[in-house]
C-alpha atoms as a PDB file:
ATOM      1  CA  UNK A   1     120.591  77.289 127.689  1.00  0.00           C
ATOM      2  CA  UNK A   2     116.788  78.563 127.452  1.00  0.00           C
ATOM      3  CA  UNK A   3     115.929  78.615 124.043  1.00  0.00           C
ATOM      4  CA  UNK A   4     115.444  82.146 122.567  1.00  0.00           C
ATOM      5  CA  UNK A   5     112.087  83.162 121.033  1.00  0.00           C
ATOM      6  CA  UNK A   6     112.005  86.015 118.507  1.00  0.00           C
ATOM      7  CA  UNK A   7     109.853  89.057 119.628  1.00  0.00           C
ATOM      8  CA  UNK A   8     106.826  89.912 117.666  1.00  0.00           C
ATOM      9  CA  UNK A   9     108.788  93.123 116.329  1.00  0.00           C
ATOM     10  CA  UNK A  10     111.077  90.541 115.206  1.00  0.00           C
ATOM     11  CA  UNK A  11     109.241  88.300 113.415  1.00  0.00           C
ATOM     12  CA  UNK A  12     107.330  91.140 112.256  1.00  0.00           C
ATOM     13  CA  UNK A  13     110.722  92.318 110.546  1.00  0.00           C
ATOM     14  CA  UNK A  14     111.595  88.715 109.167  1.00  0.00           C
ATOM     15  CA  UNK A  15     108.061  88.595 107.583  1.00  0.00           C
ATOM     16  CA  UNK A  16     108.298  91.760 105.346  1.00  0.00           C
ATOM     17  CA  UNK A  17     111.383  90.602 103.341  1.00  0.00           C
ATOM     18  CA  UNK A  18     109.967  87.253 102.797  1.00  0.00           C
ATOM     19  CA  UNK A  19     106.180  89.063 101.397  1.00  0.00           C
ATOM     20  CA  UNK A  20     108.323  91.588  99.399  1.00  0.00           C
ATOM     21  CA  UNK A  21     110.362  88.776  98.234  1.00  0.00           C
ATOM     22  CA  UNK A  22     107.171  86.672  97.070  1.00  0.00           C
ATOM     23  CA  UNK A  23     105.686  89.984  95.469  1.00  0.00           C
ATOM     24  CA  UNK A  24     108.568  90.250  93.191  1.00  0.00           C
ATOM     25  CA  UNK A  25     108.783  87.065  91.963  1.00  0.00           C
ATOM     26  CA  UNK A  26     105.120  86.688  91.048  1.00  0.00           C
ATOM     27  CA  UNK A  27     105.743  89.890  89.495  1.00  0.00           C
ATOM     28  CA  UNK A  28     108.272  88.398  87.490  1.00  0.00           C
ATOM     29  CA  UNK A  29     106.743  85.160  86.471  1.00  0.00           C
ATOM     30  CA  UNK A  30     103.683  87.226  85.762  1.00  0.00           C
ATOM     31  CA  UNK A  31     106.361  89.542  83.343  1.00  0.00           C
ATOM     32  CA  UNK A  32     107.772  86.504  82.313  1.00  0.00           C
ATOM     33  CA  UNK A  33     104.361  85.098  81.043  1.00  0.00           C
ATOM     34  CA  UNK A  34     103.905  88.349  79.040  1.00  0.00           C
ATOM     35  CA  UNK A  35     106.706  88.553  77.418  1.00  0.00           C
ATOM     36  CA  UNK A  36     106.013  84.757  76.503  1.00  0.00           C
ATOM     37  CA  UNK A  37     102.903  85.952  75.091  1.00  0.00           C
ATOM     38  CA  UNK A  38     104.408  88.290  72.638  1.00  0.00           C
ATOM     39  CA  UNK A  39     107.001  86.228  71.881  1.00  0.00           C
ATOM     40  CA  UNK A  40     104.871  83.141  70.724  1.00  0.00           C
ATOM     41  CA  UNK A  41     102.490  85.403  68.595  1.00  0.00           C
ATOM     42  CA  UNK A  42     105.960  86.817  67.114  1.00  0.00           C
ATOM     43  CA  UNK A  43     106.894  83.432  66.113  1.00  0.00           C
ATOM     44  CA  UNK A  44     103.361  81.360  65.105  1.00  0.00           C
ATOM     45  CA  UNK A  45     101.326  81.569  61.847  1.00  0.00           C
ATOM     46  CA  UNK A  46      97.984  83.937  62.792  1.00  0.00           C
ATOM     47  CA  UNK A  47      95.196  82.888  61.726  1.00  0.00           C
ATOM     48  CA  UNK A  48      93.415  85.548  59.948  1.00  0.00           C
ATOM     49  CA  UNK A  49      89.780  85.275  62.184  1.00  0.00           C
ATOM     50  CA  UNK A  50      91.945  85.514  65.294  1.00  0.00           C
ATOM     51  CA  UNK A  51      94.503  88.315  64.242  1.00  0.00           C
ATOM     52  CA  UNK A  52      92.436  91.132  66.124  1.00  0.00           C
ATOM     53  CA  UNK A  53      92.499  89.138  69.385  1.00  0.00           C
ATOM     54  CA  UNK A  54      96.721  88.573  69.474  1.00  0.00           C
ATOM     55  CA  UNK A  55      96.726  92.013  68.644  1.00  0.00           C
ATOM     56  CA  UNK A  56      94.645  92.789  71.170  1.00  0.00           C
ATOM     57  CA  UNK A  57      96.537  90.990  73.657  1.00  0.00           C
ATOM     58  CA  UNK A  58      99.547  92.122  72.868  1.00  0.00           C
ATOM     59  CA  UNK A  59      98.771  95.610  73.443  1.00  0.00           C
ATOM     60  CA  UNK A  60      97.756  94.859  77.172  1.00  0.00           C
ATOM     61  CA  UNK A  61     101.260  92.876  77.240  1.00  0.00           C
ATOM     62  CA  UNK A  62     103.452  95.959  75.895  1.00  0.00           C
ATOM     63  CA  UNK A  63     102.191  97.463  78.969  1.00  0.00           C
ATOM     64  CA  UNK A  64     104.854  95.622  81.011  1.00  0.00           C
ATOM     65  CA  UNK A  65     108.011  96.113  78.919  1.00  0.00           C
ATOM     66  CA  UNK A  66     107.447  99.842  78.554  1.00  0.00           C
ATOM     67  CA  UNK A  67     107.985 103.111  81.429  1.00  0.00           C
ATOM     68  CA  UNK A  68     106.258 105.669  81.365  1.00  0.00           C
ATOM     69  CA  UNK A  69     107.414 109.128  83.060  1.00  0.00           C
ATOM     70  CA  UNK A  70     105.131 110.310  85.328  1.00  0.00           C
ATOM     71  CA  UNK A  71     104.181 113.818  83.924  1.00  0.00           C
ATOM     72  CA  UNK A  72     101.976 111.201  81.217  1.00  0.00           C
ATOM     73  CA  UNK A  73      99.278 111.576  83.695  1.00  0.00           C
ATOM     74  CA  UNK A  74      97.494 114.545  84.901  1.00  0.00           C
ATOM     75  CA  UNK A  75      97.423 113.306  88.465  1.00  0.00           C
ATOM     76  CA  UNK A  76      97.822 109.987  90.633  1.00  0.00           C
ATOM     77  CA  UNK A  77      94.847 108.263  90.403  1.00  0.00           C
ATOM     78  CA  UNK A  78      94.293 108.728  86.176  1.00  0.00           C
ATOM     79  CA  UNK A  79      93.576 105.536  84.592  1.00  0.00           C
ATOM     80  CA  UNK A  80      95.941 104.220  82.102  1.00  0.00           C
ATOM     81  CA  UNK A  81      94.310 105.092  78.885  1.00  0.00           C
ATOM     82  CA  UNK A  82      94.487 103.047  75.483  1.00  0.00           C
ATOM     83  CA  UNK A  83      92.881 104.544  72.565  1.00  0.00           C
ATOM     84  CA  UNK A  84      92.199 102.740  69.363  1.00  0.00           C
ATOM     85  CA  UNK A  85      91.344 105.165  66.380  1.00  0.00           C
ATOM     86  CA  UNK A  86      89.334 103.631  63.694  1.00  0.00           C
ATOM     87  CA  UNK A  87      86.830 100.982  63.362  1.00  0.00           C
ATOM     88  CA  UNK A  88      89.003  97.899  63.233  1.00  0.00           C
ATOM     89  CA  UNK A  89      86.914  94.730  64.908  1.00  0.00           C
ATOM     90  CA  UNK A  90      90.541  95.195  67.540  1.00  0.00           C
ATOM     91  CA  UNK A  91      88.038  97.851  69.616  1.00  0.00           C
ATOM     92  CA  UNK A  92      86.066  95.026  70.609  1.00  0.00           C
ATOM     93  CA  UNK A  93      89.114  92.704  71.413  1.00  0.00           C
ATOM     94  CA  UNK A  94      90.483  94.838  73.380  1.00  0.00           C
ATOM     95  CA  UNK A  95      87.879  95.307  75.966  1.00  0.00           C
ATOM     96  CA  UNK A  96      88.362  91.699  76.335  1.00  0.00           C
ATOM     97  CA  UNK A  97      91.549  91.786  76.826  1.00  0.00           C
ATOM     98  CA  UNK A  98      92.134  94.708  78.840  1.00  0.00           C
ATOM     99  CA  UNK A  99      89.054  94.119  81.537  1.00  0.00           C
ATOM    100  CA  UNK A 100      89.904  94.502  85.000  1.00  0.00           C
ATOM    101  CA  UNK A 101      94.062  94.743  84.270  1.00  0.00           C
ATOM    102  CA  UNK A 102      95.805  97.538  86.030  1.00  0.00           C
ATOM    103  CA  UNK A 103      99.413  98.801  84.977  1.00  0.00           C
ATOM    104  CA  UNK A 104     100.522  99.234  88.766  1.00  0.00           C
ATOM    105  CA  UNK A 105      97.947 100.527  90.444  1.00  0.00           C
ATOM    106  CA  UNK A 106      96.011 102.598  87.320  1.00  0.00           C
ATOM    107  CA  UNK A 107      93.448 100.345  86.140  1.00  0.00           C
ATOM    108  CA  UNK A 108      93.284 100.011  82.222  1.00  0.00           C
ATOM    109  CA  UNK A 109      90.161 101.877  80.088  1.00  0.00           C
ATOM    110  CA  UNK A 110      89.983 101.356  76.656  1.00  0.00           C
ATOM    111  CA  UNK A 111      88.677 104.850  74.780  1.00  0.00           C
ATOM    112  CA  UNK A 112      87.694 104.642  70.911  1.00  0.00           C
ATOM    113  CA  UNK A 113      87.380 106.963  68.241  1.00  0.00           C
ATOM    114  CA  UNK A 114      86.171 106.547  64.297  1.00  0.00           C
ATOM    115  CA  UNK A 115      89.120 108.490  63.293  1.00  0.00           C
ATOM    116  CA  UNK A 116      91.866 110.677  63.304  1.00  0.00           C
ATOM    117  CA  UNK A 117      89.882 113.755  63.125  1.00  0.00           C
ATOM    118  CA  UNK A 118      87.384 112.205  66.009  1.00  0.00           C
ATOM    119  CA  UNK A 119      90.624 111.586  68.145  1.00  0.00           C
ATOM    120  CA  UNK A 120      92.717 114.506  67.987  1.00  0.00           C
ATOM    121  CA  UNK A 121      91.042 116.131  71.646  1.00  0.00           C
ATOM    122  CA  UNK A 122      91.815 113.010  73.387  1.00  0.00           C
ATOM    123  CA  UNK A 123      94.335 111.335  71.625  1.00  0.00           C
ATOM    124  CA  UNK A 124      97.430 112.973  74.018  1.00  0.00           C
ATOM    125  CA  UNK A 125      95.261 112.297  76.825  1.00  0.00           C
ATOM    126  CA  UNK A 126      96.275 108.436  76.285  1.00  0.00           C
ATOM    127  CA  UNK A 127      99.372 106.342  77.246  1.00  0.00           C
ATOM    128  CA  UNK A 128      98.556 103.750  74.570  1.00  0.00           C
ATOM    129  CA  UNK A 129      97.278 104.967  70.791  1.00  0.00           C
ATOM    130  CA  UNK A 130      96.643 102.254  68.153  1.00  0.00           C
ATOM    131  CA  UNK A 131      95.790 103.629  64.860  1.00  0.00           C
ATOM    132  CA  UNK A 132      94.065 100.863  62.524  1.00  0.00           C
ATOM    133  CA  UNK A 133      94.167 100.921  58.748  1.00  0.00           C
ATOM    134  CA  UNK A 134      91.113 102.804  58.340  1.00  0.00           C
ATOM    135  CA  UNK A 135      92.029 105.780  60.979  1.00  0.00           C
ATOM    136  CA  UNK A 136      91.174 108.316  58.157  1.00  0.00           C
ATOM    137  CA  UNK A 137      92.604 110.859  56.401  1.00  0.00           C
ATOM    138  CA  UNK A 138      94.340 112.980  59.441  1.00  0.00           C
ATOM    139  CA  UNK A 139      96.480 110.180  61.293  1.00  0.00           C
ATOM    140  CA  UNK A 140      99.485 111.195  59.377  1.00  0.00           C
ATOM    141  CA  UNK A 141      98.751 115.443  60.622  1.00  0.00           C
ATOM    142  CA  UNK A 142      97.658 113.427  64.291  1.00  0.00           C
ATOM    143  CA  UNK A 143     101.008 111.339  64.304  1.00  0.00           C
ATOM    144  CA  UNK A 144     103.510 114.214  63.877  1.00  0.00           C
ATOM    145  CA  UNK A 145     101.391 116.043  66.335  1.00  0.00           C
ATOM    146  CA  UNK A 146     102.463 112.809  69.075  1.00  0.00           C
ATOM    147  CA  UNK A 147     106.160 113.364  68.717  1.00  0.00           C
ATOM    148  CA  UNK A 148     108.040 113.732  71.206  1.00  0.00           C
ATOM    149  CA  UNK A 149     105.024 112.929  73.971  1.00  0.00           C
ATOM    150  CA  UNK A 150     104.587 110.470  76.268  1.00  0.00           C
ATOM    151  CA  UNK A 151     102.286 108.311  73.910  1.00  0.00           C
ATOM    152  CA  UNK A 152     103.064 104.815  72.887  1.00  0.00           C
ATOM    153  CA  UNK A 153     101.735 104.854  69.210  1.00  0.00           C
ATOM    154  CA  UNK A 154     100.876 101.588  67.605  1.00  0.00           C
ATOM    155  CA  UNK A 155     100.039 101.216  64.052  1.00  0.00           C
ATOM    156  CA  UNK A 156      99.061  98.388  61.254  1.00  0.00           C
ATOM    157  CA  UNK A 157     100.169 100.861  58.261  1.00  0.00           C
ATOM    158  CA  UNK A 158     103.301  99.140  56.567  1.00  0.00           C
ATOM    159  CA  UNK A 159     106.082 101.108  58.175  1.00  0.00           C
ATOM    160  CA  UNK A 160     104.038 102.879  60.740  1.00  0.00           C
ATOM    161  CA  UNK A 161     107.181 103.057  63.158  1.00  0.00           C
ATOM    162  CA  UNK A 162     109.016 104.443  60.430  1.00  0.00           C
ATOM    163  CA  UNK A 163     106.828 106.917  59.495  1.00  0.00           C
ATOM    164  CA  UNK A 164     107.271 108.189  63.039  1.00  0.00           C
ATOM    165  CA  UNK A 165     105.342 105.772  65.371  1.00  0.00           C
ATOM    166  CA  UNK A 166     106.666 104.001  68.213  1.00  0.00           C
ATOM    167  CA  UNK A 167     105.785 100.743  67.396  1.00  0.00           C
ATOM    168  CA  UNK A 168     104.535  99.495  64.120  1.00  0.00           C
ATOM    169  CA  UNK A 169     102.921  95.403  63.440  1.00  0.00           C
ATOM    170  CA  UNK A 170     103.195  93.545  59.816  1.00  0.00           C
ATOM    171  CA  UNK A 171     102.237  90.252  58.680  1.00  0.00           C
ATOM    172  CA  UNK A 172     105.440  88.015  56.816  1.00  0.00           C
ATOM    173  CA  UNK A 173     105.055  84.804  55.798  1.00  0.00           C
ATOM    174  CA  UNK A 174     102.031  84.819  57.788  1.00  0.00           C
ATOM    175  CA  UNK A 175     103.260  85.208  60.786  1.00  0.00           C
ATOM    176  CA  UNK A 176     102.696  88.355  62.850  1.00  0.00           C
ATOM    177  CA  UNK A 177     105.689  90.866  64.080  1.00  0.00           C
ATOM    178  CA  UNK A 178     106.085  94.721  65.251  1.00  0.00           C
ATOM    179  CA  UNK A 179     108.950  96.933  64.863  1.00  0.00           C
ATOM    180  CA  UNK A 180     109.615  99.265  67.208  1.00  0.00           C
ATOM    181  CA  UNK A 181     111.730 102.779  66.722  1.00  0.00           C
ATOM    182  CA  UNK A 182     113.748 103.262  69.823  1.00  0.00           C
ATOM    183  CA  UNK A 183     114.099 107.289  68.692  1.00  0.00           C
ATOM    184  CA  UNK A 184     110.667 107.970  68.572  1.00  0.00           C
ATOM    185  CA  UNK A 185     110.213 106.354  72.265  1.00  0.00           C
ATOM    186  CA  UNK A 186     113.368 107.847  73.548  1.00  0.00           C
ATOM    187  CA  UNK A 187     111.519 111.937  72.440  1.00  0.00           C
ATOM    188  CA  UNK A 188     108.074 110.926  74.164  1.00  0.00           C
ATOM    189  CA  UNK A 189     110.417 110.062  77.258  1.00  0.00           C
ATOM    190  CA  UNK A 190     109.697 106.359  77.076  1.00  0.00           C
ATOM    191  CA  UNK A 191     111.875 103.488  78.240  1.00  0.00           C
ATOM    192  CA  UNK A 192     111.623  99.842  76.398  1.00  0.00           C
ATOM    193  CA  UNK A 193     112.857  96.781  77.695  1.00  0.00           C
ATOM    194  CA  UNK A 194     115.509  95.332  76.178  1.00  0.00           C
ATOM    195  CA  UNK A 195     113.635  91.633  76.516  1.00  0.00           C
ATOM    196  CA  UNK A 196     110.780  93.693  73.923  1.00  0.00           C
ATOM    197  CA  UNK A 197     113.595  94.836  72.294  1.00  0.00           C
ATOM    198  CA  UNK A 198     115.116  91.637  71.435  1.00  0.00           C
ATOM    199  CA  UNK A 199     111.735  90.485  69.989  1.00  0.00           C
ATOM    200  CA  UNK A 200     111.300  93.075  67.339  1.00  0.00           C
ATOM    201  CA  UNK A 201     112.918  94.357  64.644  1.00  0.00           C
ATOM    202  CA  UNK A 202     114.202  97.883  65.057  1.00  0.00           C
ATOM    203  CA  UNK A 203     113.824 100.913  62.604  1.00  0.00           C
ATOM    204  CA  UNK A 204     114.182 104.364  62.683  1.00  0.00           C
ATOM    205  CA  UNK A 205     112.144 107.064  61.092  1.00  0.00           C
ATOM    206  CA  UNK A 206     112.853 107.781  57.499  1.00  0.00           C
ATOM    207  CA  UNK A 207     112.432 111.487  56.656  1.00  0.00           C
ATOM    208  CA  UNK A 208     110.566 112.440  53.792  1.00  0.00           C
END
């Protein structure tokens, strides 16, 4: 019997599984890594001249355990925006971090502001928000103004996420940790991985 060769159309069809098959597992390993990332800086001491920098970095890495809906960008080809308000030495970092990543295809660009006040324009503009300790007098007004939008809102203020944020970081025993409130996600039409999840300690917000 003559051997049977596949046609180019065939191998053609072969090929395409096997390239979307390698695509999703680098995408996983690469998700895996992340979540690796956050994990270890969950677990280890910080040191305090290095605190900015995990923090950093684990702002780019939240960017793969969160969905955003699609309406959280004016069009297709928007960037995917992370604002830092205040002048904590995380601005900096976070350029770092955050050069020449992408969250699918939207490349990351890092906007900051001295303050609440400064922010408030731009601030539901973003995807990401981080508001340091010294955001100013208005990020409590600026926060309740984020509810219920697409915004993931990080803060350093002891409990930030309860206080309405989406995600809030503290210090214990020296090592570093982030709560997140599922609620305040769920109104800004955000979805969190339960692997992100499973590393943080959840809270809801306490009403005055």
């Amino acid at each position: 019997m003559t051997p049977r060769h596949a046609s180019d159309g065939e191998t053609r069809r072969e090929a395409y599984p096997h390239d979307a098959r390698g695509r999703a597992g680098r995408l996983a390993r690469a998700c895996a890594l992340a979540l690796v990332a956050v994990a270890a800086a969950a677990t280890h001491a910080v040191p305090a001249a290095r605190d900015h920098e995990i923090r950093a970095a684990m702002l780019v890495n939240f960017t793969r355990f969160v969905e955003w809906p699609t309406h959280a960008w004016s069009d297709s080809a928007a960037p995917f925006l992370i604002g830092v308000v205040g002048r904590a030495p995380l601005g900096a970092a976070l350029d770092l971090a955050a050069g020449g990543k992408r969250v699918g295809a939207r490349p990351i660009v890092v906007r900051r502001w001295t303050d609440a006040g400064a922010a408030r324009d731009g601030a539901q503009r973003c995807q990401m928000l981080y508001f340091a300790d010294d955001a100013g007098p208005e990020a409590a007004s600026l926060l309740r103004e984020l509810d219920g939008t697409p915004v993931l809102v990080i803060g350093d203020a002891p409990g930030f996420a309860s206080r309405g944020g989406t995600v809030g970081f503290f210090v214990e025993a020296r090592h570093l940790g982030f709560e997140i409130n599922r609620r305040a996600a769920e109104r800004g039409g955000l979805r969190v991985s339960s692997k992100l999840l499973e590393l943080a300690r959840l809270v809801e917000t306490r009403r005055p």
